[in-house]
PDB file of N, CA and C in Angstrom:
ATOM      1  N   UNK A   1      -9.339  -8.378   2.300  1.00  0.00           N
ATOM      2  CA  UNK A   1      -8.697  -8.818   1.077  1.00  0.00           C
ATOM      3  C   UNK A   1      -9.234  -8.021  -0.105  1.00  0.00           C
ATOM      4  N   UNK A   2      -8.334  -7.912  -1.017  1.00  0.00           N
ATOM      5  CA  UNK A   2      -8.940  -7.354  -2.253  1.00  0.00           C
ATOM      6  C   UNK A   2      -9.085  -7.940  -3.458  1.00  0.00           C
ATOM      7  N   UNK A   3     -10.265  -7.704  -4.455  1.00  0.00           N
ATOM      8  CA  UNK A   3     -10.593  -8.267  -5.198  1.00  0.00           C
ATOM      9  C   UNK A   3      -9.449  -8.289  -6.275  1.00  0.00           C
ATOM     10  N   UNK A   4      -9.343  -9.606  -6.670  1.00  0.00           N
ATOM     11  CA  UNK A   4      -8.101 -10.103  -7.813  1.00  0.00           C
ATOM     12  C   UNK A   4      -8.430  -8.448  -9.198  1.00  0.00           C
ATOM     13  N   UNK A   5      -9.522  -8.200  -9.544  1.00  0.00           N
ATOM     14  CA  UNK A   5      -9.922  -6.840 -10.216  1.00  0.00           C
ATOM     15  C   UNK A   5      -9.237  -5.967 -10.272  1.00  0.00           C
ATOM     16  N   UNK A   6      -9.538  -5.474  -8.590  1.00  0.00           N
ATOM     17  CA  UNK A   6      -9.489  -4.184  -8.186  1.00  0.00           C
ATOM     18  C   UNK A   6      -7.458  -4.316  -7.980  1.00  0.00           C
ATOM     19  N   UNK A   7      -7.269  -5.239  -7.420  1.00  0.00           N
ATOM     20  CA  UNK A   7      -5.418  -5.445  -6.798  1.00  0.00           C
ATOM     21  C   UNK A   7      -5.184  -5.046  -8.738  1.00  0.00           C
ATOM     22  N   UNK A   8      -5.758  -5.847  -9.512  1.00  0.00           N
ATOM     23  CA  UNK A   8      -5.240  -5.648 -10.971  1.00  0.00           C
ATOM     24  C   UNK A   8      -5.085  -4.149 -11.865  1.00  0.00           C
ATOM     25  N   UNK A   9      -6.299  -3.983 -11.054  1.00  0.00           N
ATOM     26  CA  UNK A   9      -6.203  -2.310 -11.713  1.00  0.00           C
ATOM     27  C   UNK A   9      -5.572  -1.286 -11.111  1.00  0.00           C
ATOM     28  N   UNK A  10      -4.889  -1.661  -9.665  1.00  0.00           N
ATOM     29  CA  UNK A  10      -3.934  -0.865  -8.546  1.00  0.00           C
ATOM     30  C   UNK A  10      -2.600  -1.189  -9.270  1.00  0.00           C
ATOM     31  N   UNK A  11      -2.515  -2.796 -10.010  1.00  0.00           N
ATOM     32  CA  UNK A  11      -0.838  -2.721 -10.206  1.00  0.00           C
ATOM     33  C   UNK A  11      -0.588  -1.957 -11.458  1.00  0.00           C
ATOM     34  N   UNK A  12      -1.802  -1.907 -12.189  1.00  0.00           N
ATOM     35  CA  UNK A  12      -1.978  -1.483 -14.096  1.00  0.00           C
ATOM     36  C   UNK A  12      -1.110  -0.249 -13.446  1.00  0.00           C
ATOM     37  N   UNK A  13      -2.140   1.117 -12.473  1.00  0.00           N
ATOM     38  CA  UNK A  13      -1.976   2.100 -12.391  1.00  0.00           C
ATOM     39  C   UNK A  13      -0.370   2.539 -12.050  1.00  0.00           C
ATOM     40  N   UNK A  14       0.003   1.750 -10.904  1.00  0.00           N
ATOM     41  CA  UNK A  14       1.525   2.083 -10.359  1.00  0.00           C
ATOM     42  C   UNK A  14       2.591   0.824 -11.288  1.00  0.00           C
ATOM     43  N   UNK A  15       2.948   0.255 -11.415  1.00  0.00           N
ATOM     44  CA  UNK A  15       3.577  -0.487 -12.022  1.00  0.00           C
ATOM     45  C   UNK A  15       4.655   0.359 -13.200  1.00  0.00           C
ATOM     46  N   UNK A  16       6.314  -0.048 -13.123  1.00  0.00           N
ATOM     47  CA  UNK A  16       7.052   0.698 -13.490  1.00  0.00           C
ATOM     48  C   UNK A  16       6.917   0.501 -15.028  1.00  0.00           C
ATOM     49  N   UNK A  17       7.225  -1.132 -15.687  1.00  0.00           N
ATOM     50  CA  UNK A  17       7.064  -1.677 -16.819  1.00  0.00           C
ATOM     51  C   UNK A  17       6.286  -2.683 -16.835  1.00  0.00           C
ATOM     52  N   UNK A  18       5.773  -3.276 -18.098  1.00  0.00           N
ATOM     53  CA  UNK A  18       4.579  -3.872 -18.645  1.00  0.00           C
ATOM     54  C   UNK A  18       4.242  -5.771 -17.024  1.00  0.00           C
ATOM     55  N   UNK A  19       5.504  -5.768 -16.725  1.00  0.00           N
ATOM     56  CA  UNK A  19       5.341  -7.222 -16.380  1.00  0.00           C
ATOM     57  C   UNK A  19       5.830  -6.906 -14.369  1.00  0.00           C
ATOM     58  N   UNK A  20       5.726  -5.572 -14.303  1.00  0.00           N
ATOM     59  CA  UNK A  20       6.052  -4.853 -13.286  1.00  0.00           C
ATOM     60  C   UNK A  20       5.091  -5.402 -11.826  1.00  0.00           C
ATOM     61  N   UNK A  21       4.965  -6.210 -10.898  1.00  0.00           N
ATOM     62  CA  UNK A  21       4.512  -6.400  -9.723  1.00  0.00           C
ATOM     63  C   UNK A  21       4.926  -6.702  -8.252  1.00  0.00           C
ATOM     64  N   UNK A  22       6.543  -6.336  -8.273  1.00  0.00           N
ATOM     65  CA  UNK A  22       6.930  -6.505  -7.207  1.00  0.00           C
ATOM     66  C   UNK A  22       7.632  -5.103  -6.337  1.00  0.00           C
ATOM     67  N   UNK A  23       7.805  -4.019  -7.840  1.00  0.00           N
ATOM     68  CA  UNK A  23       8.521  -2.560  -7.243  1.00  0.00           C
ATOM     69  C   UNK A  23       7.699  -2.154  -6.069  1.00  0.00           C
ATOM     70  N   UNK A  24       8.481  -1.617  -5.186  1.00  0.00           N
ATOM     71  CA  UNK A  24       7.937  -1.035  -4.321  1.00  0.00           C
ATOM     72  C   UNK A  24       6.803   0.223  -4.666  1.00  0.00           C
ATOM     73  N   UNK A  25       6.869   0.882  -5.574  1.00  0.00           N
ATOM     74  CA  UNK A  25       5.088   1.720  -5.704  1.00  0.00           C
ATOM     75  C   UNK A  25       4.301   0.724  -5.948  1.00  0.00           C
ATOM     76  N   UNK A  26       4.662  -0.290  -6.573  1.00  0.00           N
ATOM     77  CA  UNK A  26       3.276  -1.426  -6.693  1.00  0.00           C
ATOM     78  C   UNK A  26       2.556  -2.268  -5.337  1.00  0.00           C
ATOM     79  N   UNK A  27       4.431  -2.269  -4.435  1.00  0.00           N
ATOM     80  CA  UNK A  27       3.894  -2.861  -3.459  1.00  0.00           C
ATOM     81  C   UNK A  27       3.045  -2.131  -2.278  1.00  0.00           C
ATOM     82  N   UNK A  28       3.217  -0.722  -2.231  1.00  0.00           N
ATOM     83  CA  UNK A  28       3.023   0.279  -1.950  1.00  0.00           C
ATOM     84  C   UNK A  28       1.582   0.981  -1.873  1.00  0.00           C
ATOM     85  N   UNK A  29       0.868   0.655  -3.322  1.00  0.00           N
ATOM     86  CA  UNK A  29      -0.113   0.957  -3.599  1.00  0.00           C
ATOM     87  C   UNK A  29      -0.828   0.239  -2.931  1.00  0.00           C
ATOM     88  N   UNK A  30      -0.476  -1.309  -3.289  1.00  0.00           N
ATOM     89  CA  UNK A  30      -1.279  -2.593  -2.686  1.00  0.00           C
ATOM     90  C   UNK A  30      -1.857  -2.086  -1.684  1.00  0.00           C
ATOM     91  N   UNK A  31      -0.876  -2.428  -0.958  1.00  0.00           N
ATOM     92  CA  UNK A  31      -0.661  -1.963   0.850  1.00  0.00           C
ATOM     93  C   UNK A  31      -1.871  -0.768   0.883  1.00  0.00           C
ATOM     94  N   UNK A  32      -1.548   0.197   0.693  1.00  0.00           N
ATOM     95  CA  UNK A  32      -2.397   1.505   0.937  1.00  0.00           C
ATOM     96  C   UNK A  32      -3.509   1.292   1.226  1.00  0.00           C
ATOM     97  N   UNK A  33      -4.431   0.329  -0.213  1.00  0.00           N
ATOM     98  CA  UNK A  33      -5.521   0.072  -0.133  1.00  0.00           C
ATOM     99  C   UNK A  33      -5.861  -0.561   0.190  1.00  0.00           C
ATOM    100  N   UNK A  34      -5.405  -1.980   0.773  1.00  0.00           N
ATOM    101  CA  UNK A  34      -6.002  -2.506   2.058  1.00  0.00           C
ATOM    102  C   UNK A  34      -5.952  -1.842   3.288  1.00  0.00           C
ATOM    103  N   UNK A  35      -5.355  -1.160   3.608  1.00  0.00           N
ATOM    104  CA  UNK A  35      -5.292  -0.333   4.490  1.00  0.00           C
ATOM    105  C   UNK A  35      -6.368   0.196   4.780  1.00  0.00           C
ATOM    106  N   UNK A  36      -7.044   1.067   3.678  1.00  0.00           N
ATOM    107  CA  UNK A  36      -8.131   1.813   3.322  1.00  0.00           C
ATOM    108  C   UNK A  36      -9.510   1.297   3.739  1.00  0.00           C
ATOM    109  N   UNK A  37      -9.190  -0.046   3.117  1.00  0.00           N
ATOM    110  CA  UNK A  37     -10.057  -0.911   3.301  1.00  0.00           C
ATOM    111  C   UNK A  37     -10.181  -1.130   4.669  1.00  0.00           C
ATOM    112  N   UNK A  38      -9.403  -1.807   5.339  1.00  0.00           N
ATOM    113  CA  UNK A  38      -9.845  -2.693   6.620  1.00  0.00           C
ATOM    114  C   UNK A  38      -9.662  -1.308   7.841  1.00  0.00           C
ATOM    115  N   UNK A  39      -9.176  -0.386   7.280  1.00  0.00           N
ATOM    116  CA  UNK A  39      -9.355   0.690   8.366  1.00  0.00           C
ATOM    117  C   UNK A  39     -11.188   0.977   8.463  1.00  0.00           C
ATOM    118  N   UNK A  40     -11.807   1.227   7.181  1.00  0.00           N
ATOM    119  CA  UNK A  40     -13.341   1.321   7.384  1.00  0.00           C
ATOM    120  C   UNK A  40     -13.776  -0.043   8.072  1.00  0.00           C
ATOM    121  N   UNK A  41     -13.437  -1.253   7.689  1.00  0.00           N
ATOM    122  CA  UNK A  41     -13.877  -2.349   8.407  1.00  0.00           C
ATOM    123  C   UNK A  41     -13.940  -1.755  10.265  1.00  0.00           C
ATOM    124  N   UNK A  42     -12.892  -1.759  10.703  1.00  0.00           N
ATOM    125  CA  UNK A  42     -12.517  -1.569  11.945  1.00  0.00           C
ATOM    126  C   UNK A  42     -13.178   0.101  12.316  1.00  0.00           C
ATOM    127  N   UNK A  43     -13.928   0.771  11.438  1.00  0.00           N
ATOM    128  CA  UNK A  43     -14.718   1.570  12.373  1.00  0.00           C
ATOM    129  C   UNK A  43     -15.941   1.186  12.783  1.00  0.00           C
ATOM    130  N   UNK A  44     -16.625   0.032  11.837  1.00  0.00           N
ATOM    131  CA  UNK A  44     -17.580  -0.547  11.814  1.00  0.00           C
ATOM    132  C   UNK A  44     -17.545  -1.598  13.063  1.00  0.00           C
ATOM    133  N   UNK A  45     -16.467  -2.241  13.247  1.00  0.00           N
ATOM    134  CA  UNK A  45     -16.526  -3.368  14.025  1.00  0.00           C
ATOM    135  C   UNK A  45     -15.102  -3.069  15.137  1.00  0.00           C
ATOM    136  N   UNK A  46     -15.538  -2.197  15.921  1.00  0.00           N
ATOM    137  CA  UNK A  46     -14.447  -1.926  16.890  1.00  0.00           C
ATOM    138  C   UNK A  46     -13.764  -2.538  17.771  1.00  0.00           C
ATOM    139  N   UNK A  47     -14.024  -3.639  18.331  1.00  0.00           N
ATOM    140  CA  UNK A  47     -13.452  -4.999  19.051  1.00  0.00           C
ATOM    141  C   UNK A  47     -13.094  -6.056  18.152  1.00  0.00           C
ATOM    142  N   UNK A  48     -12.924  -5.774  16.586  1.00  0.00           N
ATOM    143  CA  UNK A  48     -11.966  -6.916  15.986  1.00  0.00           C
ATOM    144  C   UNK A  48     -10.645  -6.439  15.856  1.00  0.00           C
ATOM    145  N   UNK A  49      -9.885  -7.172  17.628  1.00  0.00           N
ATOM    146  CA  UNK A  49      -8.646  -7.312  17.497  1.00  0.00           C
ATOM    147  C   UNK A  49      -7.678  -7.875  16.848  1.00  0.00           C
ATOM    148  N   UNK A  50      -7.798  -9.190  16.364  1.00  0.00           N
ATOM    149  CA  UNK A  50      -7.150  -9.597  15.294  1.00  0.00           C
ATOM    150  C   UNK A  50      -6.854  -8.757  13.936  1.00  0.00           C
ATOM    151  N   UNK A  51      -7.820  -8.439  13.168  1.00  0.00           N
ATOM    152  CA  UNK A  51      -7.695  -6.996  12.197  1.00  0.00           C
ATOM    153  C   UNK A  51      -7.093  -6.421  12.612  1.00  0.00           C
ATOM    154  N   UNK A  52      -7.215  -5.760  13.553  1.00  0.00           N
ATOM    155  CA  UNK A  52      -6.556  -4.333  13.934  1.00  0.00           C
ATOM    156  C   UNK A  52      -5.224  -5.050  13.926  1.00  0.00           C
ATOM    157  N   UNK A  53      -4.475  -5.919  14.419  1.00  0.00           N
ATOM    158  CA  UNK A  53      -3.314  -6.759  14.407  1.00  0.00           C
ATOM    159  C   UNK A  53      -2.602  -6.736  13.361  1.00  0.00           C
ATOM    160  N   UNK A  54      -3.668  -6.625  11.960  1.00  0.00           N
ATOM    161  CA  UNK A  54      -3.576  -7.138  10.806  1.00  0.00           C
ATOM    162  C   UNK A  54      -2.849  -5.527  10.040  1.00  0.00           C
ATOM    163  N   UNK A  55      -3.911  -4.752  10.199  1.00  0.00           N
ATOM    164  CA  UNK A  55      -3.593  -3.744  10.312  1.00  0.00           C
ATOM    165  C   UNK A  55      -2.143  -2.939  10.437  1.00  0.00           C
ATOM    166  N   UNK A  56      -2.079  -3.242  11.758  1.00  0.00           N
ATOM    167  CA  UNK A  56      -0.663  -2.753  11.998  1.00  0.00           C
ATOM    168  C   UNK A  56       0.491  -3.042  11.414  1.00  0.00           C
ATOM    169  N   UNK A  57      -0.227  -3.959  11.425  1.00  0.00           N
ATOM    170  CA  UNK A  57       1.535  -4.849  10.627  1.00  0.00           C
ATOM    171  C   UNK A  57       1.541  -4.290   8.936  1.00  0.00           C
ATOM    172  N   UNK A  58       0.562  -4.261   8.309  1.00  0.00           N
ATOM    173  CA  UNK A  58       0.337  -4.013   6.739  1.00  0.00           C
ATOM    174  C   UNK A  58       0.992  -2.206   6.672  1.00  0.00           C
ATOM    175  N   UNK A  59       0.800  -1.390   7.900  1.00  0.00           N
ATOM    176  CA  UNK A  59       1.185  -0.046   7.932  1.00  0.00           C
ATOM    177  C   UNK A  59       2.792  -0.259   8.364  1.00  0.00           C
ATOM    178  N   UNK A  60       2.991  -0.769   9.163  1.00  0.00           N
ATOM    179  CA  UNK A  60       4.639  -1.488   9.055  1.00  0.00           C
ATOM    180  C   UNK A  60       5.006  -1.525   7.978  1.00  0.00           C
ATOM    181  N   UNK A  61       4.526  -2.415   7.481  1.00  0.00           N
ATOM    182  CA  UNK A  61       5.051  -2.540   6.212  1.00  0.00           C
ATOM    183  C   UNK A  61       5.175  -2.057   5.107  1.00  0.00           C
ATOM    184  N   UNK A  62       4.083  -1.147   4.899  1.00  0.00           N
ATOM    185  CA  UNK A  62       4.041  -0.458   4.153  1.00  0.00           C
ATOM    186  C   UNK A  62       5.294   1.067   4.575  1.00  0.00           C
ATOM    187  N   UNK A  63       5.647   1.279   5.955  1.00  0.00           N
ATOM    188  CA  UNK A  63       6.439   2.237   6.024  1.00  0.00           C
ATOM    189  C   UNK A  63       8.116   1.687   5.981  1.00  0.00           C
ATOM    190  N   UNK A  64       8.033   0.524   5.724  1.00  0.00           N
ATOM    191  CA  UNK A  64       9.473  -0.201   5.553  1.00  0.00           C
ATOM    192  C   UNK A  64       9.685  -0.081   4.180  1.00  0.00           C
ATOM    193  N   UNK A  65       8.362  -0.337   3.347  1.00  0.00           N
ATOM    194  CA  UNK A  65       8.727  -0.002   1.452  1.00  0.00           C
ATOM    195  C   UNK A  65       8.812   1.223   1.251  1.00  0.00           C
ATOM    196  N   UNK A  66       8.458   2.141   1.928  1.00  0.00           N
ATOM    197  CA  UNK A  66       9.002   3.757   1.718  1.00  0.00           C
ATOM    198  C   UNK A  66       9.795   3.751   2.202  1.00  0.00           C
ATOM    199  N   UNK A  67      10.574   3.722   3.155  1.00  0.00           N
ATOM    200  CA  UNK A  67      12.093   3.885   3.768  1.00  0.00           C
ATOM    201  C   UNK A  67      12.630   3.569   3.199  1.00  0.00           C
ATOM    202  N   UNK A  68      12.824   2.265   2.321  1.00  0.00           N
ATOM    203  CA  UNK A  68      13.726   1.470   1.769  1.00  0.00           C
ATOM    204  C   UNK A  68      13.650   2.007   0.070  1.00  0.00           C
ATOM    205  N   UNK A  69      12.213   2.515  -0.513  1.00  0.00           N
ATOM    206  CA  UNK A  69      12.450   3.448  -1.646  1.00  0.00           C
ATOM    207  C   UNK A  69      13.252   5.071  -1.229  1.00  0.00           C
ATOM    208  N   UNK A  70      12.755   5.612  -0.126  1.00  0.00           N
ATOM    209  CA  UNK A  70      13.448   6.932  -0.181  1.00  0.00           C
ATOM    210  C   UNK A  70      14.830   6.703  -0.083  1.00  0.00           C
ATOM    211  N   UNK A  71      15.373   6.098   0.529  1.00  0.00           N
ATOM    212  CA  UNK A  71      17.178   5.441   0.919  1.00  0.00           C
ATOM    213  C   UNK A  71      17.675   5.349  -0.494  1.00  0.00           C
ATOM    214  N   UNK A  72      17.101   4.305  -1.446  1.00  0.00           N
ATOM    215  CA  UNK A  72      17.244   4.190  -2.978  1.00  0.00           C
ATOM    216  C   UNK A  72      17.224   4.911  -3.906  1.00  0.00           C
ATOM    217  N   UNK A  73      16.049   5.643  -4.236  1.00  0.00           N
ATOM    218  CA  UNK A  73      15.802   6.727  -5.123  1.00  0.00           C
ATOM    219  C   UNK A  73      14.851   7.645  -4.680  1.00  0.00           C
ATOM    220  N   UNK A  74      15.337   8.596  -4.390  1.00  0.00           N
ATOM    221  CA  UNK A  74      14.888   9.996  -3.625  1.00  0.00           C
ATOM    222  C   UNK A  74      13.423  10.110  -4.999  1.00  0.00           C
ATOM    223  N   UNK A  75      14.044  10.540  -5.860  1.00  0.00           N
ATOM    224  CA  UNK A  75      13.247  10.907  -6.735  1.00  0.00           C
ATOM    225  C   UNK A  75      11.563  10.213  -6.919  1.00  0.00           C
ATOM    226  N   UNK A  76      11.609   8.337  -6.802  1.00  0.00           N
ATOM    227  CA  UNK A  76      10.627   7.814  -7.316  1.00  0.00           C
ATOM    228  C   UNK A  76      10.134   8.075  -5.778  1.00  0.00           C
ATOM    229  N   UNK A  77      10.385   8.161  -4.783  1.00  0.00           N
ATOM    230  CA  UNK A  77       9.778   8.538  -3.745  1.00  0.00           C
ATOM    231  C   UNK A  77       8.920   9.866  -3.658  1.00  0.00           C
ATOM    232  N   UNK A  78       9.728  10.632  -4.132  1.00  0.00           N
ATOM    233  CA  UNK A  78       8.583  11.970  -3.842  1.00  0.00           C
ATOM    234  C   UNK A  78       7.712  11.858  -4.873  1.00  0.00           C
ATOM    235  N   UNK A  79       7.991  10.658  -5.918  1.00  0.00           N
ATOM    236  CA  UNK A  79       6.995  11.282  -7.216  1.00  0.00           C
ATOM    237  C   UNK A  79       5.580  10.401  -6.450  1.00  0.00           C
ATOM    238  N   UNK A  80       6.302   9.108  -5.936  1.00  0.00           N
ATOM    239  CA  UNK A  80       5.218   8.215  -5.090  1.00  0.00           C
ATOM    240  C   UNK A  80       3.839   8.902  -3.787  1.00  0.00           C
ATOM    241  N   UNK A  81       4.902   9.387  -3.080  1.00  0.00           N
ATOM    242  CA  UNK A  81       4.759  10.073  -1.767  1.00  0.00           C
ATOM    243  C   UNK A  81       3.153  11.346  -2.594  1.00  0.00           C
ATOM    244  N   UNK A  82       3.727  11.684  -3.855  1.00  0.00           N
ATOM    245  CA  UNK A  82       2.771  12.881  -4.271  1.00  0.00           C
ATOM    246  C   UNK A  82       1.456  12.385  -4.737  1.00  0.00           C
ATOM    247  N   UNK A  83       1.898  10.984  -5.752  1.00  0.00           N
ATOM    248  CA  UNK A  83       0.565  10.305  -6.430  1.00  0.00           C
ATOM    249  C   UNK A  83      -0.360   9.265  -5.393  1.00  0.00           C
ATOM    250  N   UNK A  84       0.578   8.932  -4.250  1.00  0.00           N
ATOM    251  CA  UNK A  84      -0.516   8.565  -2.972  1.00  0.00           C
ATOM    252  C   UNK A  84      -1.083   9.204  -1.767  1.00  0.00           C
ATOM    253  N   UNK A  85      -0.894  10.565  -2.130  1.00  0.00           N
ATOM    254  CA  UNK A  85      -1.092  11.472  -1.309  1.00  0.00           C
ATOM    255  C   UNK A  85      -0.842  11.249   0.018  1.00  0.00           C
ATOM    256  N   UNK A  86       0.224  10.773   0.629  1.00  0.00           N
ATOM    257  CA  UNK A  86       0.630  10.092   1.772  1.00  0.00           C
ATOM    258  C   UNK A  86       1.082  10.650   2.924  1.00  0.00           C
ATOM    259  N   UNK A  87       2.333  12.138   1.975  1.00  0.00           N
ATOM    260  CA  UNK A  87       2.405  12.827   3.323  1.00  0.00           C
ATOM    261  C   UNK A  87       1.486  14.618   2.967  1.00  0.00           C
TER     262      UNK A  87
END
């Protein structure tokens, strides 16, 4: 999980307008960095299957909010794709 802080200063950064928390770069970002996160968890602790569960599904998901931004607007995608260094 991430700290209410840190999620705050991920939506400041990506967020389209002032009251902005549901666009997909916001949701996007989220995602990433738990990702980030519980991927180091899981080198540390290699038999927590549940995580890893957790895991998968959050990278799912996170590749369903890019599909569904690139389909929409080509543009905020590559600008996304560039500022999360993704591909």
């Amino acid at each position: 999980m991430l700290a209410t802080k840190k999620k705050q200063t991920i939506i400041k950064k990506n967020q389209i307008h002032d009251k902005d928390t549901g666009s997909p770069e916001v949701q996007v970002a989220v995602l990433s960095t738990q990702i980030l996160e519980l991927a180091k968890h899981l080198k540390k602790h290699k038999k927590d299957n549940h995580s890893r569960r957790g895991l998968i599904k959050m990278v799912a998901d996170r590749r369903t909010h890019l599909k569904y931004l690139e389909r929409k607007n080509k543009t905020r995608y590559t600008a996304l794709m560039k500022k999360m260094e993704l591909a």
